[in-house]
N, C-alpha and C. Protein backbone atom coordinates (compact mmCIF):
# COMPACT_ATOMS: atom_id res chain seq x y z
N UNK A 1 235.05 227.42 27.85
CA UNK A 1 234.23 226.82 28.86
C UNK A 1 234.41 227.49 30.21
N UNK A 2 235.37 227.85 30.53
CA UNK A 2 236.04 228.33 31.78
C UNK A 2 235.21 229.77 32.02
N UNK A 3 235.03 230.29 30.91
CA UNK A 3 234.47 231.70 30.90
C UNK A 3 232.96 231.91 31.17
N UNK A 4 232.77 230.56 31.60
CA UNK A 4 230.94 230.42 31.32
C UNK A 4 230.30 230.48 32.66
N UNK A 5 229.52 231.77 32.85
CA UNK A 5 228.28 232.31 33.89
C UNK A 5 227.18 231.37 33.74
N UNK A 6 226.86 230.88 35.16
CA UNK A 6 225.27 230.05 34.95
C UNK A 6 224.66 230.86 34.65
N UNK A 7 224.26 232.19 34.25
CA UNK A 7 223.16 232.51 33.71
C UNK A 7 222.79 232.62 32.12
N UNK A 8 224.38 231.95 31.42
CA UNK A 8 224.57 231.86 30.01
C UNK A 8 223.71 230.25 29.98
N UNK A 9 223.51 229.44 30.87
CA UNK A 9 223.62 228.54 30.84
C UNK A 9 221.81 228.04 30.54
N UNK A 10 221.10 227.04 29.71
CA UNK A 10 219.48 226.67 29.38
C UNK A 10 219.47 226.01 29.93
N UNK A 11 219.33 225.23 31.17
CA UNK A 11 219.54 223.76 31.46
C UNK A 11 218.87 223.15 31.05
N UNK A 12 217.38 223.35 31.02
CA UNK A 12 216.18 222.99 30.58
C UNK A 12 216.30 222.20 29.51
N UNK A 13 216.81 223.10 28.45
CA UNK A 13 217.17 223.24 26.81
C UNK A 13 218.47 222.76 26.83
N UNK A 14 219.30 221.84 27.78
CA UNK A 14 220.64 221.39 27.23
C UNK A 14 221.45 222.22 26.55
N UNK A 15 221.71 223.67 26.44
CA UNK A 15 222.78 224.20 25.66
C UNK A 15 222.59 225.72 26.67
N UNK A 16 223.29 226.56 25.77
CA UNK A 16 223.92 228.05 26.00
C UNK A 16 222.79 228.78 25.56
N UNK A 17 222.71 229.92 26.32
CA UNK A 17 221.84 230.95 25.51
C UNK A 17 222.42 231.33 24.82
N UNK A 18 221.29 232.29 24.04
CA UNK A 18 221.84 233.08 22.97
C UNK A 18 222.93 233.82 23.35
N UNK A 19 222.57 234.90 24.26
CA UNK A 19 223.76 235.72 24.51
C UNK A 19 225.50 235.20 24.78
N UNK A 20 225.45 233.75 25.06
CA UNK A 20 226.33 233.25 25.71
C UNK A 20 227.68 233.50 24.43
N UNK A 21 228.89 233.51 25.28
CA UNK A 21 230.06 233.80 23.85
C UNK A 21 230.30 232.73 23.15
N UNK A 22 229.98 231.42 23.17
CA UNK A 22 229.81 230.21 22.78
C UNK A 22 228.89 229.02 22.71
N UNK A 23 228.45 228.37 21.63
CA UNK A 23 227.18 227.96 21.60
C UNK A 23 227.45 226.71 21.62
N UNK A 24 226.72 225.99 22.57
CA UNK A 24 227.93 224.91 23.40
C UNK A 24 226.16 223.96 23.85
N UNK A 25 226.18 222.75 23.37
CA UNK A 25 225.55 221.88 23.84
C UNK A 25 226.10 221.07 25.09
N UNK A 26 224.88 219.65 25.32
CA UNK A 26 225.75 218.64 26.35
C UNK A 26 224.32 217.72 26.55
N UNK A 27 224.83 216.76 26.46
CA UNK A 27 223.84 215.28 26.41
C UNK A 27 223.26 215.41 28.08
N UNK A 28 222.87 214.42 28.12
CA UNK A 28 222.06 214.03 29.22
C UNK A 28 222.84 213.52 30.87
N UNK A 29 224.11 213.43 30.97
CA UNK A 29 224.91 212.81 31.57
C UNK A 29 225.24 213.86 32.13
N UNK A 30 225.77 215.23 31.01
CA UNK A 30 226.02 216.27 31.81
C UNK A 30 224.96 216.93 32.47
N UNK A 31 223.73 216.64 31.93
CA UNK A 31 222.67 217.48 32.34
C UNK A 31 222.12 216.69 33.64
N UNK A 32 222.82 215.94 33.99
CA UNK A 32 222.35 215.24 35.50
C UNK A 32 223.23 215.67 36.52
N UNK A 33 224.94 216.18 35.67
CA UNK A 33 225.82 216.35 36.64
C UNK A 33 225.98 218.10 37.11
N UNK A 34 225.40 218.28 36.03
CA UNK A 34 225.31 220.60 36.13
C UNK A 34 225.07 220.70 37.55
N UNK A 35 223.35 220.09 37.80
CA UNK A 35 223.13 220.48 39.42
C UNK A 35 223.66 220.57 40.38
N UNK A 36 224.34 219.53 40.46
CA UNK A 36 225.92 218.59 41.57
C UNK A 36 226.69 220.10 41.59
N UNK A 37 227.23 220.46 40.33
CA UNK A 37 227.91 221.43 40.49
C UNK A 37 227.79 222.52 40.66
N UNK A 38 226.54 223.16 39.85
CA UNK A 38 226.00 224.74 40.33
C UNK A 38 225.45 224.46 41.80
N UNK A 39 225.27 223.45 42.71
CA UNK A 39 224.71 223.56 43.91
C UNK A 39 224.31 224.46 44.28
N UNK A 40 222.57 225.03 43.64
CA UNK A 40 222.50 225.72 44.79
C UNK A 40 222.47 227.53 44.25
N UNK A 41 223.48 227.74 43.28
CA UNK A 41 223.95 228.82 42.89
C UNK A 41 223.39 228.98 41.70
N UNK A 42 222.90 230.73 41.37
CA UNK A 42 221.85 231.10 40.62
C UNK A 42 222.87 232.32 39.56
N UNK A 43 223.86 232.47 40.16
CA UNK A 43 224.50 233.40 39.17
C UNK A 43 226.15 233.35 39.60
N UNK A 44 226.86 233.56 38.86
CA UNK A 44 228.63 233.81 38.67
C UNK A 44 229.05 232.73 38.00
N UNK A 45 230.78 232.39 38.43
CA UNK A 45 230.88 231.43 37.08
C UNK A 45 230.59 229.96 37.71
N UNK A 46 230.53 229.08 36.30
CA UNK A 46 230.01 228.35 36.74
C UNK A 46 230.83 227.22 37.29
N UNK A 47 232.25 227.34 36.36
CA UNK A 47 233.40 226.67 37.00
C UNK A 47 233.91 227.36 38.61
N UNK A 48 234.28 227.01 39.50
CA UNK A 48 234.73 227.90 40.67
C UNK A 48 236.01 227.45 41.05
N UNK A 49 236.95 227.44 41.96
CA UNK A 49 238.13 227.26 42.58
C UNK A 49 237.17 226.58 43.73
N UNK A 50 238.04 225.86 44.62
CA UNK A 50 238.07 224.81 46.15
C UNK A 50 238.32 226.02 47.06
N UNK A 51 238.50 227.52 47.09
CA UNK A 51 238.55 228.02 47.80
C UNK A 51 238.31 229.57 47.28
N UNK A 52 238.03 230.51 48.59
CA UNK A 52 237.48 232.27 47.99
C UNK A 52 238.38 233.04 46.97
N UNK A 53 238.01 233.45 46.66
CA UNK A 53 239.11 234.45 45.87
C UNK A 53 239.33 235.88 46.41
N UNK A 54 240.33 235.94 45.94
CA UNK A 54 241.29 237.22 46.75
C UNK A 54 240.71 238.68 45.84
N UNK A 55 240.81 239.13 47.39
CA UNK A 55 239.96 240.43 47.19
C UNK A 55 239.79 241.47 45.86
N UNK A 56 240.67 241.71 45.76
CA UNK A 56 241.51 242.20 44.35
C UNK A 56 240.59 241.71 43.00
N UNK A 57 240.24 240.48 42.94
CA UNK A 57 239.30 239.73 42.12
C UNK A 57 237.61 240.62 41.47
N UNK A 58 237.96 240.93 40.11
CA UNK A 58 236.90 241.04 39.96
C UNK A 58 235.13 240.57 40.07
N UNK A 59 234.70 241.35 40.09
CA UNK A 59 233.56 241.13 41.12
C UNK A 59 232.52 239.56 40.00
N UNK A 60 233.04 239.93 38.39
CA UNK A 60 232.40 239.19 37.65
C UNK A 60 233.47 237.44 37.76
N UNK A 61 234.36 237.45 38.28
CA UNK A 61 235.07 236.06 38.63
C UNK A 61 235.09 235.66 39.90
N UNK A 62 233.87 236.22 40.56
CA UNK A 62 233.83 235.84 41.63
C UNK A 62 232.14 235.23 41.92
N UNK A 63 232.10 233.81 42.85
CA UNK A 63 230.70 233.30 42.66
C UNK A 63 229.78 234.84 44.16
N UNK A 64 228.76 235.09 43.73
CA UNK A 64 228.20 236.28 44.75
C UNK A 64 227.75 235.39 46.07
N UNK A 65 227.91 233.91 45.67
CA UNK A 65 226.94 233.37 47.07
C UNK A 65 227.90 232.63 48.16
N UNK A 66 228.87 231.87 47.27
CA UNK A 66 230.05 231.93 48.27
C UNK A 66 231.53 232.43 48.02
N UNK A 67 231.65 233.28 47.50
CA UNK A 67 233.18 234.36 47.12
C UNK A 67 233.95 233.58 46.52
N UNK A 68 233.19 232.08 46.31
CA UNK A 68 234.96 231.31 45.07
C UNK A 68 235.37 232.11 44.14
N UNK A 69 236.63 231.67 43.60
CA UNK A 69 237.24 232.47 42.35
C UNK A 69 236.44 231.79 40.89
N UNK A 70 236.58 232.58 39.85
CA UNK A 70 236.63 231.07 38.67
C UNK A 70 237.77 230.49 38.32
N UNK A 71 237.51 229.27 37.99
CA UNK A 71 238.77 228.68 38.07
C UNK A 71 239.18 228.82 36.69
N UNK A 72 241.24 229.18 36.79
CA UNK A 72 241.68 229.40 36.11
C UNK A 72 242.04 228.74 35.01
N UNK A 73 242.64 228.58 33.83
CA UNK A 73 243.04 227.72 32.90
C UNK A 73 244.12 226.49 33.55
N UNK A 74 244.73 227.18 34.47
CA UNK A 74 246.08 226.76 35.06
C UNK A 74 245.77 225.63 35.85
N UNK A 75 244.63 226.12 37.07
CA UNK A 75 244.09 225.07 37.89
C UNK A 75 243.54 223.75 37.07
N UNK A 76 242.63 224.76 36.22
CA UNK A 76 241.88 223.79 35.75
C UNK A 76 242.69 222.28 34.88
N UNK A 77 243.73 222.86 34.29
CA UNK A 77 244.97 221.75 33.74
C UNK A 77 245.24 220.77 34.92
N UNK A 78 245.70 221.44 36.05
CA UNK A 78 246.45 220.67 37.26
C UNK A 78 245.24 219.59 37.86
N UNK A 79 244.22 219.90 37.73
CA UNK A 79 243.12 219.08 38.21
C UNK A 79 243.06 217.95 36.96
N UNK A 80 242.48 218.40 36.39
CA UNK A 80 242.54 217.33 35.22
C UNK A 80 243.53 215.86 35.44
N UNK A 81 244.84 216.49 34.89
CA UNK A 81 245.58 215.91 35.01
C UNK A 81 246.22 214.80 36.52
N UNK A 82 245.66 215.77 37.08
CA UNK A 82 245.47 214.94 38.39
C UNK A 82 244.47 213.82 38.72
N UNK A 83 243.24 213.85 37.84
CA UNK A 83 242.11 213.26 37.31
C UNK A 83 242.51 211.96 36.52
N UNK A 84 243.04 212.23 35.68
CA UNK A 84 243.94 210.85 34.63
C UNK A 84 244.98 210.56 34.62
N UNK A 85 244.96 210.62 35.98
CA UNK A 85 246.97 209.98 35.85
C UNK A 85 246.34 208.40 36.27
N UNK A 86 245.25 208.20 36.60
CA UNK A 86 245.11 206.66 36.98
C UNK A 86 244.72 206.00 35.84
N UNK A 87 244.36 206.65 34.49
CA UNK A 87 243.57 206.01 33.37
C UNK A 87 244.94 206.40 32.13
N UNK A 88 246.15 206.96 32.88
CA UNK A 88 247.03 206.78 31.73
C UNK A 88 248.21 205.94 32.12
N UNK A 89 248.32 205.04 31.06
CA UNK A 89 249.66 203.97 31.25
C UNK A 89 250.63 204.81 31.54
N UNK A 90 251.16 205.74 31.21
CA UNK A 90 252.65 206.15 31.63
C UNK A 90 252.26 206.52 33.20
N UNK A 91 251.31 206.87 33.35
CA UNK A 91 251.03 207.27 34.95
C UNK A 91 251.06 208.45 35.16
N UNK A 92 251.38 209.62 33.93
CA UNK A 92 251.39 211.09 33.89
C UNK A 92 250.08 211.82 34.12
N UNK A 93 249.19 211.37 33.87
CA UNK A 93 247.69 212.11 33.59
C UNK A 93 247.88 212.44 32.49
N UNK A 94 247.22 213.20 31.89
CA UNK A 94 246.43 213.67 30.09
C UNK A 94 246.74 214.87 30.36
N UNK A 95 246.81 215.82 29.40
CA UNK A 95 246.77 217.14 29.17
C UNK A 95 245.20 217.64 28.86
N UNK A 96 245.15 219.22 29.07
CA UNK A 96 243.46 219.41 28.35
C UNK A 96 244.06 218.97 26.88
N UNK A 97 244.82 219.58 26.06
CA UNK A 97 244.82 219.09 24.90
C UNK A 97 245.24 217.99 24.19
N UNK A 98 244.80 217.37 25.47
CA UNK A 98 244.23 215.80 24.83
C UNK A 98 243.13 215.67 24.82
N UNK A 99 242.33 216.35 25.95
CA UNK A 99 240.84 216.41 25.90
C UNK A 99 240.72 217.05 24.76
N UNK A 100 241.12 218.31 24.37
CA UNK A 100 239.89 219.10 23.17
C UNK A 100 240.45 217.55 21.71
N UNK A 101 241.77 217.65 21.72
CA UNK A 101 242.54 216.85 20.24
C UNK A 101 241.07 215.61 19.93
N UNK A 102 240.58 214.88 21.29
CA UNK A 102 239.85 213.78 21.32
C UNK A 102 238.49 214.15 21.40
N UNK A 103 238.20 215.29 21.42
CA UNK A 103 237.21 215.54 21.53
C UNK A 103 236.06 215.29 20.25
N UNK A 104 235.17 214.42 20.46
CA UNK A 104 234.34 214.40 18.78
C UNK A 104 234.04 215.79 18.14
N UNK A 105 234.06 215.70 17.03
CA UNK A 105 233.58 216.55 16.30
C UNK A 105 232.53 216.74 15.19
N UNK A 106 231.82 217.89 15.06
CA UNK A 106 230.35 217.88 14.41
C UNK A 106 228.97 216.77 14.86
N UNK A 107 229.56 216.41 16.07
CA UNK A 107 228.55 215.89 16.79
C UNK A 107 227.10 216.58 16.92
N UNK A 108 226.08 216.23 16.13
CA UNK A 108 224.87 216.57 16.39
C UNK A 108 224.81 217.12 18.30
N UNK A 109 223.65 217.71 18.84
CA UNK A 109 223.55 217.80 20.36
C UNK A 109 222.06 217.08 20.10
N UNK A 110 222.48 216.27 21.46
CA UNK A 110 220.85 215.71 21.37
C UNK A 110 219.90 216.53 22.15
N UNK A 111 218.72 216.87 21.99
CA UNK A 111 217.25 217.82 22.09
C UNK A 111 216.86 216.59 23.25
């Protein structure tokens, strides 16, 4: 997911293009929330970092309209988890791999 360019992205069509490295649907909930997040932005990734990325940064992990980074596996954990520490009893937050473990599977995508 992390690896994914809005221009891999159908919105229209709820899923991935062809070319995309993964063929990846998303219901209607996400397809209200994409906009919120691509704000605006017509190409790079689609996940970004809260701040630019350092120069050094290849030019393809970097958004062209405002220089964010994409965000890393690493961040992306620390957020999360920072995300569900209020919805987990121990008070830890979740791991991603609790997200993918729970994640449904062979779920039709709805059209």
């Amino acid at each position: 997911m992390l690896a994914l360019n809005i221009g891999d992205l159908d919105l229209p069509g709820r899923r991935t293009k062809a070319r995309a490295a993964a063929s990846l649907g998303w219901g209607r909930g996400t397809a209200r929330l994409l906009p919120m997040l691509l704000a605006g932005r017509t190409a790079g990734p689609v996940f970004v970092t809260d701040r630019r990325a350092p120069a050094p940064r290849p030019a393809a992990d970097r958004c062209p309209v405002t220089g964010r980074g994409r965000l890393s596996y690493r961040r992306a954990a620390e957020l999360f988890t920072a995300a569900t520490r209020p919805l987990d009893p121990a008070g830890r937050g979740w791991t991603l791999l609790v997200l993918r473990d729970r994640a449904p599977r062979n779920r039709p995508v709805p059209r």
